[in-house]
C-alpha atoms as a PDB file:
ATOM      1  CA  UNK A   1      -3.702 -44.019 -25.850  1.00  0.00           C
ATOM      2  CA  UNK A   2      -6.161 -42.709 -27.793  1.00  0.00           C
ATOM      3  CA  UNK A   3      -6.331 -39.397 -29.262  1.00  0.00           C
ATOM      4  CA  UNK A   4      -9.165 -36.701 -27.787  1.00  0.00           C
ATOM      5  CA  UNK A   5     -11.801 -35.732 -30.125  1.00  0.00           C
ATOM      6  CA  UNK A   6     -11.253 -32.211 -30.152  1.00  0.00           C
ATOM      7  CA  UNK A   7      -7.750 -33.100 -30.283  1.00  0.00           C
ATOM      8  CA  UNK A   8      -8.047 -35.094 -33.484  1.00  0.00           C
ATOM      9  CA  UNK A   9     -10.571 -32.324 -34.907  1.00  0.00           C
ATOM     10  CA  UNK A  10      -7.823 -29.656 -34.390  1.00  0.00           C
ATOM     11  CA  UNK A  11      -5.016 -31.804 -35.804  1.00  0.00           C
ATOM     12  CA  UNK A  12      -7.340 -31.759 -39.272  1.00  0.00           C
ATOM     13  CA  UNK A  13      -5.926 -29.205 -42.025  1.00  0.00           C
ATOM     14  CA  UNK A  14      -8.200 -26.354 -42.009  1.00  0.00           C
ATOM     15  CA  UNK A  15      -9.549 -27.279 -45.063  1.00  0.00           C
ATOM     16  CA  UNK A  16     -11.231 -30.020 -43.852  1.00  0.00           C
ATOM     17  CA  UNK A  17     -12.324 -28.864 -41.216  1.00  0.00           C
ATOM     18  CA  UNK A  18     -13.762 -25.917 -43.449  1.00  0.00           C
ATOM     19  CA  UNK A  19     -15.497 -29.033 -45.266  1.00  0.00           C
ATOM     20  CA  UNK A  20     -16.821 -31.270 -41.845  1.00  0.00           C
ATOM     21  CA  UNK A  21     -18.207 -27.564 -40.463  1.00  0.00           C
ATOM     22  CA  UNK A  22     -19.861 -26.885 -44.097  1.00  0.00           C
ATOM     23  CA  UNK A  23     -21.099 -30.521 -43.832  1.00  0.00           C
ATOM     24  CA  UNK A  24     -22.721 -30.107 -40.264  1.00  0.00           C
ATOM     25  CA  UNK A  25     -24.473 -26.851 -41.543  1.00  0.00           C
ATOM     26  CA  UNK A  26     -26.073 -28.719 -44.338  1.00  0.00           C
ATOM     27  CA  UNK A  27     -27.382 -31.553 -42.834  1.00  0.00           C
ATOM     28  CA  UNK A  28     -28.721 -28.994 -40.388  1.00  0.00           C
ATOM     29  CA  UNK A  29     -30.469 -27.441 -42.695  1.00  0.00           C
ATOM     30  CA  UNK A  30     -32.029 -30.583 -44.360  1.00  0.00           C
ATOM     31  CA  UNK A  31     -33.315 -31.818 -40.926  1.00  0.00           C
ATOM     32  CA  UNK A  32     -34.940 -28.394 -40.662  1.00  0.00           C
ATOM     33  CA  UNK A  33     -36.554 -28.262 -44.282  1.00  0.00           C
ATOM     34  CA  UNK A  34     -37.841 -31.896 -43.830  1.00  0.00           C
ATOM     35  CA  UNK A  35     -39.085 -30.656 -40.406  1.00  0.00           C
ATOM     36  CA  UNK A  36     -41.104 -27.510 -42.060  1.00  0.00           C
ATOM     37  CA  UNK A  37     -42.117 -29.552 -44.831  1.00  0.00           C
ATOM     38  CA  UNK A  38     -43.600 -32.586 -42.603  1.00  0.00           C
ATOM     39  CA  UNK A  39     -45.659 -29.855 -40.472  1.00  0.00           C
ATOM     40  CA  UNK A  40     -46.898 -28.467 -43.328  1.00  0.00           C
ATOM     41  CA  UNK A  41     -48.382 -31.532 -45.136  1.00  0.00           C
ATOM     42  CA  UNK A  42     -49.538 -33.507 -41.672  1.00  0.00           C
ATOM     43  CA  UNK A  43     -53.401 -33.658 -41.204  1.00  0.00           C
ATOM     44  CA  UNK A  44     -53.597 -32.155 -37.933  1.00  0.00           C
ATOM     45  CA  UNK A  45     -53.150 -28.297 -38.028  1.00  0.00           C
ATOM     46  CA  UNK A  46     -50.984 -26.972 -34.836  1.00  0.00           C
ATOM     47  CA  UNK A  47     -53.959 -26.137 -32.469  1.00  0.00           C
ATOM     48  CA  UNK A  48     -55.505 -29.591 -33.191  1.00  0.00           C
ATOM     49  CA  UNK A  49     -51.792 -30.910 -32.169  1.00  0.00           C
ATOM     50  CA  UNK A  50     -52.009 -29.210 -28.896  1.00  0.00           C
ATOM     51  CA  UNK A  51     -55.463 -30.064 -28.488  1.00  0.00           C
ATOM     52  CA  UNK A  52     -55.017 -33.516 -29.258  1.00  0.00           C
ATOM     53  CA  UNK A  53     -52.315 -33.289 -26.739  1.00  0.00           C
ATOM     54  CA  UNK A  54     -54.055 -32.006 -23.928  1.00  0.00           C
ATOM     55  CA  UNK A  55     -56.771 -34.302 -24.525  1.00  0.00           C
ATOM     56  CA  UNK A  56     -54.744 -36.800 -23.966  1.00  0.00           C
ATOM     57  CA  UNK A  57     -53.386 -35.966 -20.683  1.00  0.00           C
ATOM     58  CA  UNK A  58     -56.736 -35.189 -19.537  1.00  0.00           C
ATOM     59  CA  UNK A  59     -57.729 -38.814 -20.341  1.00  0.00           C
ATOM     60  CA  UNK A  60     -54.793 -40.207 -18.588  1.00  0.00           C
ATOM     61  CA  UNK A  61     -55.609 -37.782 -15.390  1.00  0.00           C
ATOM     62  CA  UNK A  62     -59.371 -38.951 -15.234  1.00  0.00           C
ATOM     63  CA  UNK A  63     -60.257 -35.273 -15.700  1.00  0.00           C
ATOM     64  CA  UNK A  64     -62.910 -34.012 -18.354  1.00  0.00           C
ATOM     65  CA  UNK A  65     -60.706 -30.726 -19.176  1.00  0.00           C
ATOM     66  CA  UNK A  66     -57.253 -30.424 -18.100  1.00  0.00           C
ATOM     67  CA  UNK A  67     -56.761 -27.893 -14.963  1.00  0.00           C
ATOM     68  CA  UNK A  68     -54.380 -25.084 -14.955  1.00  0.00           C
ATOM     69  CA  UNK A  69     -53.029 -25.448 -11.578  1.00  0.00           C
END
């Protein structure tokens, strides 16, 4: 029978699991740069995002402004 995970992630000298838990952080961290850096340079600003958004639901709802009910 197969090992658990957490069972085969403590069974891994603490050295590499220094280096998987460094590895996790970093790739973290590049999915949250790229994030930042594709918000930044996208056309829309944030309030034309949300407008866009709500827009959009109002259209789908066969309302002219969306209600706040």
């Amino acid at each position: 029978m197969a090992k658990p995970l957490l069972a085969s992630y403590f069974s891994l000298a603490p050295r590499h699991r220094l280096a998987l838990g460094l590895a996790g952080v970093a790739v973290s961290l590049a999915g949250l740069m790229a994030a930042d850096y594709l918000e930044q340079n996208s056309k829309l600003s944030a309030q034309a995002k949300i407008d866009a958004i709500a827009a959009a639901a109002a259209a789908a709802s066969g309302t002219d402004t969306p209600s706040s009910s």
